[in-house]
N, C-alpha and C. Protein backbone atom coordinates (compact mmCIF):
# COMPACT_ATOMS: atom_id res chain seq x y z
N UNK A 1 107.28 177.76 99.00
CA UNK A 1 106.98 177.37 100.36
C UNK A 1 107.80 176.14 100.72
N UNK A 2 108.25 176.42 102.04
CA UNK A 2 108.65 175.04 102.17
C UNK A 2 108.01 173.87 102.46
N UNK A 3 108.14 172.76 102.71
CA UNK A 3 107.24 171.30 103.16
C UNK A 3 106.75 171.72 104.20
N UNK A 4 107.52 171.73 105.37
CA UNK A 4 106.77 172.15 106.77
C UNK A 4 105.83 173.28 106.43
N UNK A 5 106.17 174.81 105.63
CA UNK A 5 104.77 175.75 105.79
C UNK A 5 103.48 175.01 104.74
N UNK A 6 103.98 174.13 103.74
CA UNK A 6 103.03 173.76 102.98
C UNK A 6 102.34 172.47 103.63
N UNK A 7 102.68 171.77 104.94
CA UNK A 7 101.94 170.92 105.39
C UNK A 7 100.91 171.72 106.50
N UNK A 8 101.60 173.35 107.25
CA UNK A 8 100.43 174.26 107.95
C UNK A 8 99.71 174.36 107.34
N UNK A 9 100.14 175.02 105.80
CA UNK A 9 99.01 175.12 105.25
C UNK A 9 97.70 174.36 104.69
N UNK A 10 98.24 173.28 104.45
CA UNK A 10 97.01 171.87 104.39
C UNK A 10 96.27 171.86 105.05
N UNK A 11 96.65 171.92 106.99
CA UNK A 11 96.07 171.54 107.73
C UNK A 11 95.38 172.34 108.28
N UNK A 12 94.71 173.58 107.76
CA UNK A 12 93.82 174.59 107.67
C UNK A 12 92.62 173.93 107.05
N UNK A 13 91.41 173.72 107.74
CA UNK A 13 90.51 172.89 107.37
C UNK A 13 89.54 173.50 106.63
N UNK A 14 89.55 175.01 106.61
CA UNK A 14 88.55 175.95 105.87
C UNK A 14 89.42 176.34 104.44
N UNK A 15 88.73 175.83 102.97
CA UNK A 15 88.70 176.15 102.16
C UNK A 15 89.77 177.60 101.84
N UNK A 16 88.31 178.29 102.24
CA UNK A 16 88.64 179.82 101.70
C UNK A 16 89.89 180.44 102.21
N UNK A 17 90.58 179.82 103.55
CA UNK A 17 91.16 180.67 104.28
C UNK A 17 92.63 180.21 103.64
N UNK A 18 92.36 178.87 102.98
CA UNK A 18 93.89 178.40 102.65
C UNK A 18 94.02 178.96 101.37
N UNK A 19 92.78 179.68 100.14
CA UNK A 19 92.95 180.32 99.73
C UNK A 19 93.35 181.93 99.51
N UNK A 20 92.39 182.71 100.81
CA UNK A 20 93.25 183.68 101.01
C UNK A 20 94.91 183.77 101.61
N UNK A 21 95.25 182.69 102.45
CA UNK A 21 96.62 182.92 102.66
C UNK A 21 97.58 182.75 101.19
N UNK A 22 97.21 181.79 100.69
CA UNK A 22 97.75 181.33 99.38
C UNK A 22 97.46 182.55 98.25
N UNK A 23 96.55 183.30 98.20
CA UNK A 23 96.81 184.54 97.59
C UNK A 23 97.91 185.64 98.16
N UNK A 24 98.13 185.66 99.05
CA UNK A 24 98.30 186.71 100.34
C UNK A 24 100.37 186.49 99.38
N UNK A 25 100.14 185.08 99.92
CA UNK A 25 101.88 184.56 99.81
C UNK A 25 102.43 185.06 98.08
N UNK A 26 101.27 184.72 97.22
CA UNK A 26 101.44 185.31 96.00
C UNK A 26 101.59 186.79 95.69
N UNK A 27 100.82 187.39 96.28
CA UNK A 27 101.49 189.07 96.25
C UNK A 27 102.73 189.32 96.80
N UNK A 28 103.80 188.28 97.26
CA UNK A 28 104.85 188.66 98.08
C UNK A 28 106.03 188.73 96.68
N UNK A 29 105.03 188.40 95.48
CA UNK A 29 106.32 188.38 94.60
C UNK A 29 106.28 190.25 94.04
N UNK A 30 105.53 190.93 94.59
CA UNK A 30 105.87 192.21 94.06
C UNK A 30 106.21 192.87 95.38
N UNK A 31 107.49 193.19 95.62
CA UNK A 31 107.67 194.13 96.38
C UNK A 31 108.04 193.57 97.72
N UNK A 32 108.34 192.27 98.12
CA UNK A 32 107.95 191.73 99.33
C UNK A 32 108.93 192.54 100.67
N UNK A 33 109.60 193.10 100.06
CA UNK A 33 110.91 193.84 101.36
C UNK A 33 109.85 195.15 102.07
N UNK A 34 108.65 195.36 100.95
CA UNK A 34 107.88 196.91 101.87
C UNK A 34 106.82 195.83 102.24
N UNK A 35 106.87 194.64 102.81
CA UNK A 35 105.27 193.84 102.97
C UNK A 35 106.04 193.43 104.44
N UNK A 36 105.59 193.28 105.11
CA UNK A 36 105.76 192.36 106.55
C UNK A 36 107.05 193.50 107.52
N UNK A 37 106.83 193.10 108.33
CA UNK A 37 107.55 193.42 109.21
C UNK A 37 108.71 192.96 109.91
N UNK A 38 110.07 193.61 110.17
CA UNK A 38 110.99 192.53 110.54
C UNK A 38 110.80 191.97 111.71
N UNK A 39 111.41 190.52 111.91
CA UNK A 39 111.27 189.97 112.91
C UNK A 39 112.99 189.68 113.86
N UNK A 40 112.94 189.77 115.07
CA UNK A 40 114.05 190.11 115.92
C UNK A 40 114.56 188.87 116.58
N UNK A 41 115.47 188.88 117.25
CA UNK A 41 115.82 187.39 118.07
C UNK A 41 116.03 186.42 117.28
N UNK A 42 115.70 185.12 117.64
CA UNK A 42 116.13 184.14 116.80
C UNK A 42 115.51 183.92 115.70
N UNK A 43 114.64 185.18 114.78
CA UNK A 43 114.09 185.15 113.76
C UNK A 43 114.74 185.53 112.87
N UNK A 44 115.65 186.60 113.24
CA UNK A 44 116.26 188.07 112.78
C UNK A 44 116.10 187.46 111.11
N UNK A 45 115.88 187.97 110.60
CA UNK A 45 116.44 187.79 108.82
C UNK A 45 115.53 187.26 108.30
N UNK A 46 114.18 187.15 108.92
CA UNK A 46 112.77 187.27 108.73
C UNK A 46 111.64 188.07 108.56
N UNK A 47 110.75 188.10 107.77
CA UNK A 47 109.69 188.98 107.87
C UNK A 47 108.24 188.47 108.19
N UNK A 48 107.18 189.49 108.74
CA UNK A 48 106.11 188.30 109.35
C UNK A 48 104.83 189.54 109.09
N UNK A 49 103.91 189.15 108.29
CA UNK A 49 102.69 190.01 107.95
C UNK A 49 101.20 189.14 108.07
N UNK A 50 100.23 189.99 108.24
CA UNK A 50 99.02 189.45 108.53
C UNK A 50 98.74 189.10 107.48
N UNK A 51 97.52 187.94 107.85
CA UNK A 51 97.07 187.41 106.02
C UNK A 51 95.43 187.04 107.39
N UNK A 52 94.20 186.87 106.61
CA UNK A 52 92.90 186.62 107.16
C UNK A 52 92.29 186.87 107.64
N UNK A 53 92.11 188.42 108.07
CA UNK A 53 91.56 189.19 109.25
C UNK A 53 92.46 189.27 110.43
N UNK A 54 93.62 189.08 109.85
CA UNK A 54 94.73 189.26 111.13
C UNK A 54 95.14 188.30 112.02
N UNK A 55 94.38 187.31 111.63
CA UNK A 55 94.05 186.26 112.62
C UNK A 55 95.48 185.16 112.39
N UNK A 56 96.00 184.98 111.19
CA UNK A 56 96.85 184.42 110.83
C UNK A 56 98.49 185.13 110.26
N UNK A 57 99.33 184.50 110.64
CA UNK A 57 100.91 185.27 110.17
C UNK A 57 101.32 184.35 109.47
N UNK A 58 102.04 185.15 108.10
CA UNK A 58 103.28 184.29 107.40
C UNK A 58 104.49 184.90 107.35
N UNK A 59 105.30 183.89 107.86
CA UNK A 59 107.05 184.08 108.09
C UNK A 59 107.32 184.04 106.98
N UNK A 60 108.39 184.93 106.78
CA UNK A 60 108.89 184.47 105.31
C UNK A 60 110.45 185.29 105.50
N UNK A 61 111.24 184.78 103.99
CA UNK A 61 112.48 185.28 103.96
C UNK A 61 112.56 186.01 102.51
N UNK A 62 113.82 186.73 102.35
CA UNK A 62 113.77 187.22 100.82
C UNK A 62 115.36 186.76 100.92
N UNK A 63 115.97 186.57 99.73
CA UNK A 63 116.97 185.73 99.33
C UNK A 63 116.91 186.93 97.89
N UNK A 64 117.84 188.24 98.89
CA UNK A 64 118.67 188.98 97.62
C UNK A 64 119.27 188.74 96.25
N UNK A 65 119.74 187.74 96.61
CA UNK A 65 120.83 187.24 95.60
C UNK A 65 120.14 186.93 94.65
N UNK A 66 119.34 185.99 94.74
CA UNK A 66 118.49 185.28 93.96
C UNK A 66 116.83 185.74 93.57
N UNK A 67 116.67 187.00 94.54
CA UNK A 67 115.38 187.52 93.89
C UNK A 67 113.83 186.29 94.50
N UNK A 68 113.91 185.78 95.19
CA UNK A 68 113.45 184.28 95.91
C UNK A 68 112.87 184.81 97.13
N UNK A 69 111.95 184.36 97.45
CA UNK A 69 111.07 184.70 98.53
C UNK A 69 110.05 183.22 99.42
N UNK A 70 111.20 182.97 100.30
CA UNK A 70 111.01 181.63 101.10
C UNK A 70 110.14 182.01 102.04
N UNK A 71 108.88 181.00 101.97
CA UNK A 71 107.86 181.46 103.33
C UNK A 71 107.84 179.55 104.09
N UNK A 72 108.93 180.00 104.74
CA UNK A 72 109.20 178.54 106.24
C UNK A 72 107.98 177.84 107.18
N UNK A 73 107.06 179.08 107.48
CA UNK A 73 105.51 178.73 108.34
C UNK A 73 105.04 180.09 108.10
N UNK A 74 103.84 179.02 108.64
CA UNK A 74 102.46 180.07 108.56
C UNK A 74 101.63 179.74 109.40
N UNK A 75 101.00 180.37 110.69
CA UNK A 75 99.90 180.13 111.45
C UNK A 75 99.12 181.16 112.07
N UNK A 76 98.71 180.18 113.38
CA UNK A 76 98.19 181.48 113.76
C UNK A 76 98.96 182.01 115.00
N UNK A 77 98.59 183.22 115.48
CA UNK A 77 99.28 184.11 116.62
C UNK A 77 98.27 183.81 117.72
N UNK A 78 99.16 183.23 118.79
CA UNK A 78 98.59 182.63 119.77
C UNK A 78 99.72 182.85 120.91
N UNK A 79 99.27 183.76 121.14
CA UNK A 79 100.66 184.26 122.40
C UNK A 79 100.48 183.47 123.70
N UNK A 80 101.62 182.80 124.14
CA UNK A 80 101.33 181.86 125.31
C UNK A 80 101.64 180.69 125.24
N UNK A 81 100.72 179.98 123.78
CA UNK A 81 100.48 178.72 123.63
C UNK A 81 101.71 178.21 122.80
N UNK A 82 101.92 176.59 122.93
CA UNK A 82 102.87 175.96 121.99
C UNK A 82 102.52 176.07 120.48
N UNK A 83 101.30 176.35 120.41
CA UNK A 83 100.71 175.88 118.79
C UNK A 83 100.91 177.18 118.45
N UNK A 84 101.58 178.51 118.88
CA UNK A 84 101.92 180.58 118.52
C UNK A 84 102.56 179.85 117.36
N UNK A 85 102.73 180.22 116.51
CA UNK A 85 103.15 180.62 115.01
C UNK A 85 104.79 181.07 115.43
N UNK A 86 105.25 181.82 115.94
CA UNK A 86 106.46 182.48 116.28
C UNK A 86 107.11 181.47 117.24
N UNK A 87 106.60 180.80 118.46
CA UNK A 87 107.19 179.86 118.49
C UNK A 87 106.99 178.55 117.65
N UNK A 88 106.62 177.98 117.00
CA UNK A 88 106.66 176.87 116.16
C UNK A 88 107.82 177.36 115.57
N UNK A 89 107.88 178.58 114.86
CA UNK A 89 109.04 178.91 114.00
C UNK A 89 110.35 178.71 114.79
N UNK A 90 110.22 179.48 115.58
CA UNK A 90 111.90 179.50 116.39
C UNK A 90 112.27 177.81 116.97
N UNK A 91 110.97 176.90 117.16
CA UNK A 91 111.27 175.78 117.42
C UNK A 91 112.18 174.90 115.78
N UNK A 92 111.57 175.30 114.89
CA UNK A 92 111.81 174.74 113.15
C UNK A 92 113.07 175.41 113.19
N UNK A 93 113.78 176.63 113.33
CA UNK A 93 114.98 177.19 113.62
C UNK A 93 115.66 176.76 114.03
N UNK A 94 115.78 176.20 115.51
CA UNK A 94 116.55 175.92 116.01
C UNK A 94 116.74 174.01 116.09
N UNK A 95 115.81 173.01 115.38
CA UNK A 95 116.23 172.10 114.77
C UNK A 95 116.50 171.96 113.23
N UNK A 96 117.01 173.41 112.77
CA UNK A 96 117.32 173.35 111.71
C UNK A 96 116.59 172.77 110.42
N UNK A 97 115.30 172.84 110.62
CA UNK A 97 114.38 173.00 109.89
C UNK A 97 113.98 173.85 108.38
N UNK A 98 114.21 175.20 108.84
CA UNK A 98 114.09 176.13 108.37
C UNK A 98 115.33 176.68 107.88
C-alpha cells in the first residue's frame, strides 16, 4: 500500500471494516488481474473492486514485471462529492502522487 492509501485506511474509524478491507487487499495476491475491474480515463492502468458490502472501492495496480500489486487509495464511492474515491484518486494522479 502506499502512504496516502495506508493513511485512508487508518482513517476508517470502525475496527472491523479496516479489517475486512485489509483482508480484501490480501487476496489480491492470488490472481489479482481476474479481481477488479478496469478503470478508464485518467485511471487507465488501474483496477477498482468492491471490498464491505460494496460500500467501499480499492484502486489498485499490478506491476507485470515485478509480479507487485500497488493499491494507491481506497474509499468510499460517493458520486458527486469531493470526498468519491475516484476522484480523490485522479486528484493523487494528477499531483503525482500516485
Amino acid at each position: 500500500m502506499t502512504p496516502h492509501a495506508r493513511v485512508m485506511l487508518e482513517t476508517i474509524q470502525d475496527r472491523r471494516i479496516r479489517e475486512k478491507i485489509r483482508d480484501r487487499i490480501d487476496g489480491l495476491a492470488e490472481e489479482p488481474e481476474k479481481q477488479g475491474k478496469p478503470l478508464t480515463g485518467e485511471l487507465t492502468g488501474s483496477r477498482s473492486f468492491r471490498a464491505v458490502g460494496q460500500r467501499y472501492r480499492i484502486i489498485y495496480r499490478i506491476d507485470e514485471g515485478k509480479v507487485l500489486v500497488l493499491v494507491p487509495a481506497l474509499g468510499i464511492l460517493k458520486e458527486g462529492s469531493g470526498k468519491d474515491i475516484y476522484m480523490l484518486a485522479r486528484k493523487l494522479l494528477r499531483l503525482r502522487l500516485l
